[in-house]
N, C-alpha and C. Protein backbone atom coordinates (compact mmCIF):
# COMPACT_ATOMS: atom_id res chain seq x y z
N UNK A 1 176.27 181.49 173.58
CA UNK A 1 174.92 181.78 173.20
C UNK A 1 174.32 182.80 174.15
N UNK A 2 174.98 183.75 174.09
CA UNK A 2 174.29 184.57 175.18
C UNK A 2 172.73 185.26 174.53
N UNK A 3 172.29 185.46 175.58
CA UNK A 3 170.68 185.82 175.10
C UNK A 3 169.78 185.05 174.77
N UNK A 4 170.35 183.82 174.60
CA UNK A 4 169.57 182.39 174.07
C UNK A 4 168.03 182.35 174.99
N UNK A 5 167.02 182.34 174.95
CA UNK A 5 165.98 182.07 176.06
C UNK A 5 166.15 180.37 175.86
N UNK A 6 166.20 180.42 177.35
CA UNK A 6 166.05 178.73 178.05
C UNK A 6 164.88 178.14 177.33
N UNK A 7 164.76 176.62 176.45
CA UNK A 7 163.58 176.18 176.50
C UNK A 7 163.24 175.07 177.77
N UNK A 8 161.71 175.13 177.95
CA UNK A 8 161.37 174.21 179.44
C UNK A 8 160.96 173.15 178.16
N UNK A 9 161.59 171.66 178.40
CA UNK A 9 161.14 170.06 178.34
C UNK A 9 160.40 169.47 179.15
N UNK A 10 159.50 168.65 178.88
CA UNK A 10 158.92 167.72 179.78
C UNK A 10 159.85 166.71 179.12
N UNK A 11 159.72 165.30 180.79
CA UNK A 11 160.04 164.58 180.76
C UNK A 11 159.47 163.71 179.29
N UNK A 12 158.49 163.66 179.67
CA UNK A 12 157.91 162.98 178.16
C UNK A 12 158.04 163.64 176.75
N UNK A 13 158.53 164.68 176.56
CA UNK A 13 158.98 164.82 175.67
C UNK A 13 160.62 164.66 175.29
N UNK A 14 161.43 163.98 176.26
CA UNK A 14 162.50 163.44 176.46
C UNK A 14 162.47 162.73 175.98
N UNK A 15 161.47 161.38 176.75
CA UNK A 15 161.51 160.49 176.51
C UNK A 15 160.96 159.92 175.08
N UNK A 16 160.37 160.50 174.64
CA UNK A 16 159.15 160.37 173.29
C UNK A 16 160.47 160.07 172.27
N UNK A 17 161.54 160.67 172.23
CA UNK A 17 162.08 161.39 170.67
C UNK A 17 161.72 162.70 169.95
N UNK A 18 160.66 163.51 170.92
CA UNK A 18 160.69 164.56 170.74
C UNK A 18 161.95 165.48 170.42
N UNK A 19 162.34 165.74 171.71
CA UNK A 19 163.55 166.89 171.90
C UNK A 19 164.76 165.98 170.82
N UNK A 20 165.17 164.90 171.11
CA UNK A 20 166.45 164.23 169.97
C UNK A 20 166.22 164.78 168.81
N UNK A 21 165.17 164.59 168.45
CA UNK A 21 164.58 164.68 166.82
C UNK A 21 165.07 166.36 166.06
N UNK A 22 163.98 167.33 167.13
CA UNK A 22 164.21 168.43 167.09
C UNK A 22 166.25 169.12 167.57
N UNK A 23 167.17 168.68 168.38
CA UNK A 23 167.94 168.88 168.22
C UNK A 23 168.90 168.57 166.95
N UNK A 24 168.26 167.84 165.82
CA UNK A 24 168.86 167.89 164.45
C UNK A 24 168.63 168.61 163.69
N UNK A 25 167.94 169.54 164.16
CA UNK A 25 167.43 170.66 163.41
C UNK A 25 166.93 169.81 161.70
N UNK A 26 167.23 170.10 160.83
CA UNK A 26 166.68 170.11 159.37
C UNK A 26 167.40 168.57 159.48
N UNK A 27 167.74 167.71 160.01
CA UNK A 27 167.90 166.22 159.96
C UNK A 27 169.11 166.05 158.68
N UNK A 28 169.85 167.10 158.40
CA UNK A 28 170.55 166.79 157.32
C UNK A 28 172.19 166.22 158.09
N UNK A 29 172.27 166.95 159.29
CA UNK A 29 173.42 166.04 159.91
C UNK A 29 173.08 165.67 161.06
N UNK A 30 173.46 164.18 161.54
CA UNK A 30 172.48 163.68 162.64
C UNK A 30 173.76 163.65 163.66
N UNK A 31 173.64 164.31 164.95
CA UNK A 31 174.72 164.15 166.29
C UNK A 31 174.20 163.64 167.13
N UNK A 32 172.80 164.18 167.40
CA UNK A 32 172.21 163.39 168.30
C UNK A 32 171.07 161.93 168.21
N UNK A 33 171.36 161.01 169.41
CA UNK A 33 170.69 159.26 169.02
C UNK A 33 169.87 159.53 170.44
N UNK A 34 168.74 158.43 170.07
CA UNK A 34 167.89 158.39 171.43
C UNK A 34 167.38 156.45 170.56
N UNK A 35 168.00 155.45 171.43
CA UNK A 35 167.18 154.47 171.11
C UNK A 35 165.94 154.27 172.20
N UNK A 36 164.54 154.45 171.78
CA UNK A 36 163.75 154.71 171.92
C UNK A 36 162.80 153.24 173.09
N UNK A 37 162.67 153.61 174.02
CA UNK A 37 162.01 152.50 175.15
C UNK A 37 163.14 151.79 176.08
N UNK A 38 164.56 152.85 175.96
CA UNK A 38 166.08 152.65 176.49
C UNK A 38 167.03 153.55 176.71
N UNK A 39 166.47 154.74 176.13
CA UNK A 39 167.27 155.88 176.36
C UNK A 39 166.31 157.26 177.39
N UNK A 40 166.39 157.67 178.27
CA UNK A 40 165.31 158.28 178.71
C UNK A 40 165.51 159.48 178.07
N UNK A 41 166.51 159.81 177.52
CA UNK A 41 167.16 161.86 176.78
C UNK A 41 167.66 161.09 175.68
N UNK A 42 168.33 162.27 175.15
CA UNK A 42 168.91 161.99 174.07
C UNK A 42 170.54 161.94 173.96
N UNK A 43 171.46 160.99 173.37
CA UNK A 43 173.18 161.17 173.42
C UNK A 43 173.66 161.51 172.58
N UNK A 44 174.80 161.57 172.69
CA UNK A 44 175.60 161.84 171.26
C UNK A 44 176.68 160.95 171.41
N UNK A 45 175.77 159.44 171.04
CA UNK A 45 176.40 158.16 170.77
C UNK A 45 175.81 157.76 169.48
N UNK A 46 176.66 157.28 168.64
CA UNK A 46 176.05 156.90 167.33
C UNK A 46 175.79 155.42 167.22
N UNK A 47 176.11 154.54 168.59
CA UNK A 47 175.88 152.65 168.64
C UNK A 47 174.21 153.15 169.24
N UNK A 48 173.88 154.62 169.07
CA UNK A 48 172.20 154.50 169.93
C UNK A 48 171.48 154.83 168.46
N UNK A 49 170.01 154.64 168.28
CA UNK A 49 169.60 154.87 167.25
C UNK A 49 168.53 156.48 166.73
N UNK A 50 168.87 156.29 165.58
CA UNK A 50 168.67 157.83 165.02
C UNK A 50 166.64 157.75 164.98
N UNK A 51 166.53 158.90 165.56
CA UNK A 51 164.86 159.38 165.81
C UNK A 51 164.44 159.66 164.63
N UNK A 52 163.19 159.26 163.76
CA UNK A 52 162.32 159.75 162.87
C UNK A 52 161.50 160.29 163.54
N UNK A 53 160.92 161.10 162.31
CA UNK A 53 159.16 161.13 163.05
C UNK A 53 158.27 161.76 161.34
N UNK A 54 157.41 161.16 161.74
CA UNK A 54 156.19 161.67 160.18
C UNK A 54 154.83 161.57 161.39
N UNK A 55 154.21 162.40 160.84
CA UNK A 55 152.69 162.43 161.03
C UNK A 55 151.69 161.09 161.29
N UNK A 56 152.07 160.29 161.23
CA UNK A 56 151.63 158.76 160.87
C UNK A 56 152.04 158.20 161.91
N UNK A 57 153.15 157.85 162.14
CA UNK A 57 153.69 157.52 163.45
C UNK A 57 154.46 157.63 164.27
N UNK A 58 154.55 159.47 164.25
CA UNK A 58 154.83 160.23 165.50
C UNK A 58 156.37 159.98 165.44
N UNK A 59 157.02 159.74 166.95
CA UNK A 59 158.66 159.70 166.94
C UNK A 59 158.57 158.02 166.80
N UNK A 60 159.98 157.68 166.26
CA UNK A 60 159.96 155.54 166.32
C UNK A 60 161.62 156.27 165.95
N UNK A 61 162.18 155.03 166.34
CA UNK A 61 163.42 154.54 165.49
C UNK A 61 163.10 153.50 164.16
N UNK A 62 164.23 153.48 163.42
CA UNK A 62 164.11 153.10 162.07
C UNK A 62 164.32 151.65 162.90
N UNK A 63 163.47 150.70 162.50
CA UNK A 63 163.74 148.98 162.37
C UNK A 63 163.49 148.60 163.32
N UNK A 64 162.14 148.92 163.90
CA UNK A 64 161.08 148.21 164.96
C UNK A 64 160.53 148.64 165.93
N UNK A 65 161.45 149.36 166.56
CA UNK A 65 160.52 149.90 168.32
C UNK A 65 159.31 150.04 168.43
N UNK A 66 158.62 150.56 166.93
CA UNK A 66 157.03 151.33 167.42
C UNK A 66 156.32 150.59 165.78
N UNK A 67 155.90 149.14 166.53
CA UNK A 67 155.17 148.05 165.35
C UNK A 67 153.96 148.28 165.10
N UNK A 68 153.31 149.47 166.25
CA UNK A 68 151.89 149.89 166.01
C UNK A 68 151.77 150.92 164.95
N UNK A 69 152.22 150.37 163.38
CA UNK A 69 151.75 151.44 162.55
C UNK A 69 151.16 152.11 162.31
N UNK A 70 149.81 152.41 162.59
CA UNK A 70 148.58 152.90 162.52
C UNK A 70 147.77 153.95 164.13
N UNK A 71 149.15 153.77 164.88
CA UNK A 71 148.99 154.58 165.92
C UNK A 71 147.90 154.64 166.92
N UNK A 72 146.76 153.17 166.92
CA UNK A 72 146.05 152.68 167.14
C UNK A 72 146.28 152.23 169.25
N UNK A 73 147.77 152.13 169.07
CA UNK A 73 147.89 152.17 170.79
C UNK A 73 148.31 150.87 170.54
N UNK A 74 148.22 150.04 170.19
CA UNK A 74 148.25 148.38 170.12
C UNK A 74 149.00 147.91 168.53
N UNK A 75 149.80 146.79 168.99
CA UNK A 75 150.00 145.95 167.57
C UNK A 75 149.10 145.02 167.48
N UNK A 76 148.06 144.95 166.35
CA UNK A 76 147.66 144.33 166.11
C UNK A 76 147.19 143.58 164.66
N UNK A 77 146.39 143.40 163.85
CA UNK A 77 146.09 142.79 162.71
C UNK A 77 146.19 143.94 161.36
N UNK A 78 145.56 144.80 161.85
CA UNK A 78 145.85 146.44 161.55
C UNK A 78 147.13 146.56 160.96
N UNK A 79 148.02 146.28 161.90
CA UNK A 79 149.40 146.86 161.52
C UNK A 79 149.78 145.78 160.69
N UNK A 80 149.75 144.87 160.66
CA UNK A 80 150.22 143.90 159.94
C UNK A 80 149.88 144.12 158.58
N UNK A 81 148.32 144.50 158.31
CA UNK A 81 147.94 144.47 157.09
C UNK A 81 148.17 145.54 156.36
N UNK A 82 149.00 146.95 157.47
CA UNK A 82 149.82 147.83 156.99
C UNK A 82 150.67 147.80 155.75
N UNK A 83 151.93 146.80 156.48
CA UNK A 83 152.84 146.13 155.80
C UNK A 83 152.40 145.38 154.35
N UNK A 84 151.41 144.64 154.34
CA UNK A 84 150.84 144.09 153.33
C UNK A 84 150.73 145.25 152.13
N UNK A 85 149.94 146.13 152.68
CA UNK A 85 149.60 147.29 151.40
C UNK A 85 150.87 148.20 151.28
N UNK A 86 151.82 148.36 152.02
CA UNK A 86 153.31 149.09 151.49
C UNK A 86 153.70 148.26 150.90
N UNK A 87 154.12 147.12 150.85
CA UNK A 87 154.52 145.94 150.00
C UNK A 87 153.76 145.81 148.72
N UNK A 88 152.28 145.86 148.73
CA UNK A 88 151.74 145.63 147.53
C UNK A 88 151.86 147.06 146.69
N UNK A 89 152.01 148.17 147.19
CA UNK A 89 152.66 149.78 146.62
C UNK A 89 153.83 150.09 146.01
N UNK A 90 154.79 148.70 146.93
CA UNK A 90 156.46 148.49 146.15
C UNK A 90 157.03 149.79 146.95
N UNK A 91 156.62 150.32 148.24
CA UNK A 91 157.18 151.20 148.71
C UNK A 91 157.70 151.01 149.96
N UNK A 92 158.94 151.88 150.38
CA UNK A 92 159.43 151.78 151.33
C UNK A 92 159.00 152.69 152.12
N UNK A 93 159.03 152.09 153.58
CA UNK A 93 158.68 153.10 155.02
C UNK A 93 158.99 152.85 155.44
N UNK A 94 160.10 153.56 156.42
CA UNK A 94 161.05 153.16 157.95
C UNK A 94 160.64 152.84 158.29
N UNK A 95 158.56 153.33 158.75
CA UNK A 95 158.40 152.58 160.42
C UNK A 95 157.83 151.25 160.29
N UNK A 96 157.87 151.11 158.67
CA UNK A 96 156.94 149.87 158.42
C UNK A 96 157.75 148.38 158.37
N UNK A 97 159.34 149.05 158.40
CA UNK A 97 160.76 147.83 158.43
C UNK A 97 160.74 147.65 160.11
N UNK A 98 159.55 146.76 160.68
CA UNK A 98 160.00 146.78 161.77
C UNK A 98 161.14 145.54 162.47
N UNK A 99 161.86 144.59 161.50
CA UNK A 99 162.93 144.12 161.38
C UNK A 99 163.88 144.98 161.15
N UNK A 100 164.22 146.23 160.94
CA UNK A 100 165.16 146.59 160.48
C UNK A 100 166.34 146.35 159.41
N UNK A 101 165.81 145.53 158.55
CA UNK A 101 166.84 145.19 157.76
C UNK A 101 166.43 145.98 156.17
N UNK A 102 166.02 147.21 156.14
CA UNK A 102 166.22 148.28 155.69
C UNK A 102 165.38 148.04 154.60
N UNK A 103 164.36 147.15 154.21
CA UNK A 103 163.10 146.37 153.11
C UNK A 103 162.00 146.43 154.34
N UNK A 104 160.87 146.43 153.04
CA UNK A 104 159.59 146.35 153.78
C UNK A 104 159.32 145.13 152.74
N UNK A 105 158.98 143.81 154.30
CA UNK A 105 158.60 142.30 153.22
C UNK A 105 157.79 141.22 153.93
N UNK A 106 158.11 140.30 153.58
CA UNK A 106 157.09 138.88 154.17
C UNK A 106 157.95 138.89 155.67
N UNK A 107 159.01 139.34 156.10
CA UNK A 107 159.70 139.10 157.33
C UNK A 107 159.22 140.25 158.40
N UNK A 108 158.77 141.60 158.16
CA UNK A 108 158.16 142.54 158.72
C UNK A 108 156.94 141.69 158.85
N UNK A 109 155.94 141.71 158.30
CA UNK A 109 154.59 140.62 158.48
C UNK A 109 154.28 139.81 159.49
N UNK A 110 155.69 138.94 159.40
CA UNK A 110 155.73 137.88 159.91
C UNK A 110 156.36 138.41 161.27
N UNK A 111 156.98 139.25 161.19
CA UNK A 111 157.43 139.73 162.62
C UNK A 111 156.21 140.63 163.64
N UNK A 112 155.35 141.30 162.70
CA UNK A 112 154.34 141.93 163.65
C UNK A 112 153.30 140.62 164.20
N UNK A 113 153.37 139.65 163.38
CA UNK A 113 152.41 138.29 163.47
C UNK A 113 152.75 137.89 164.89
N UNK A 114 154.29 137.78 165.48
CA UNK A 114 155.31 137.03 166.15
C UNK A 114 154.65 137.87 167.33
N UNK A 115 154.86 139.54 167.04
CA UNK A 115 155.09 140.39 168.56
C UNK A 115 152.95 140.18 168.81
N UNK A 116 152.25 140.54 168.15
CA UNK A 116 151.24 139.86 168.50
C UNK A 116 150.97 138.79 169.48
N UNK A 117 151.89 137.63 169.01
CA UNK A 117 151.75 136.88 169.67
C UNK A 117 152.04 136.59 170.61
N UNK A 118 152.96 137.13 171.00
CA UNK A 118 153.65 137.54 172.43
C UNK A 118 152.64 137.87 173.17
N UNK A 119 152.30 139.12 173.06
CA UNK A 119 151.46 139.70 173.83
C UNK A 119 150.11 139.23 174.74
């Protein structure tokens, strides 16, 4: 790649799922994984998980990391009642499967109910 100009990263955009995301260019073949609140960069391991990102809620991995749907900073009642109205739409959303088991349902719900309660 000669002539290539260097791009400068911030750390936080390392860490975000920024840079992973953008190294898939058009997302049609995925090489690079960043599981997200465990990976500080990005690998090219496929047991790590693949970066989304939409306007809504920014970078997440598919099936939980980022339960604050609504981008609000916090999981809270909000997000839960997220899930409720994708469910009552009959539609699917990655960031809204935060079980990961590839449905948006009464077990996402019940799982933002759970991490709530943690907290």
């Amino acid at each position: 790649m000669a002539g290539a100009t260097p791009v400068k990263v911030t750390t936080d955009q390392l860490a975000s799922g920024e840079v992973c995301f953008k190294l898939n260019g058009d997302q049609t073949e995925i090489n690079w994984f960043q599981t997200l609140g465990e990976d500080t960069c990005p690998v090219l391991l496929d047991s790590h998980k693949q970066v989304f990102f939409d306007e809504t809620n920014g970078y997440y991995n598919e099936g939980g990391t980022n339960a604050d749907l609504n981008g609000d900073g916090k999981i809270d009642i909000a997000d839960a009642v997220t899930v409720l109205n994708i469910m009552a739409a009959d539609n699917y959303n990655a960031a809204a499967d935060v079980n990961g088991d590839k449905k948006v349902d009464i077990a996402d719900f019940v799982t933002i109910l759970n991490m709530m309660a943690a907290q």
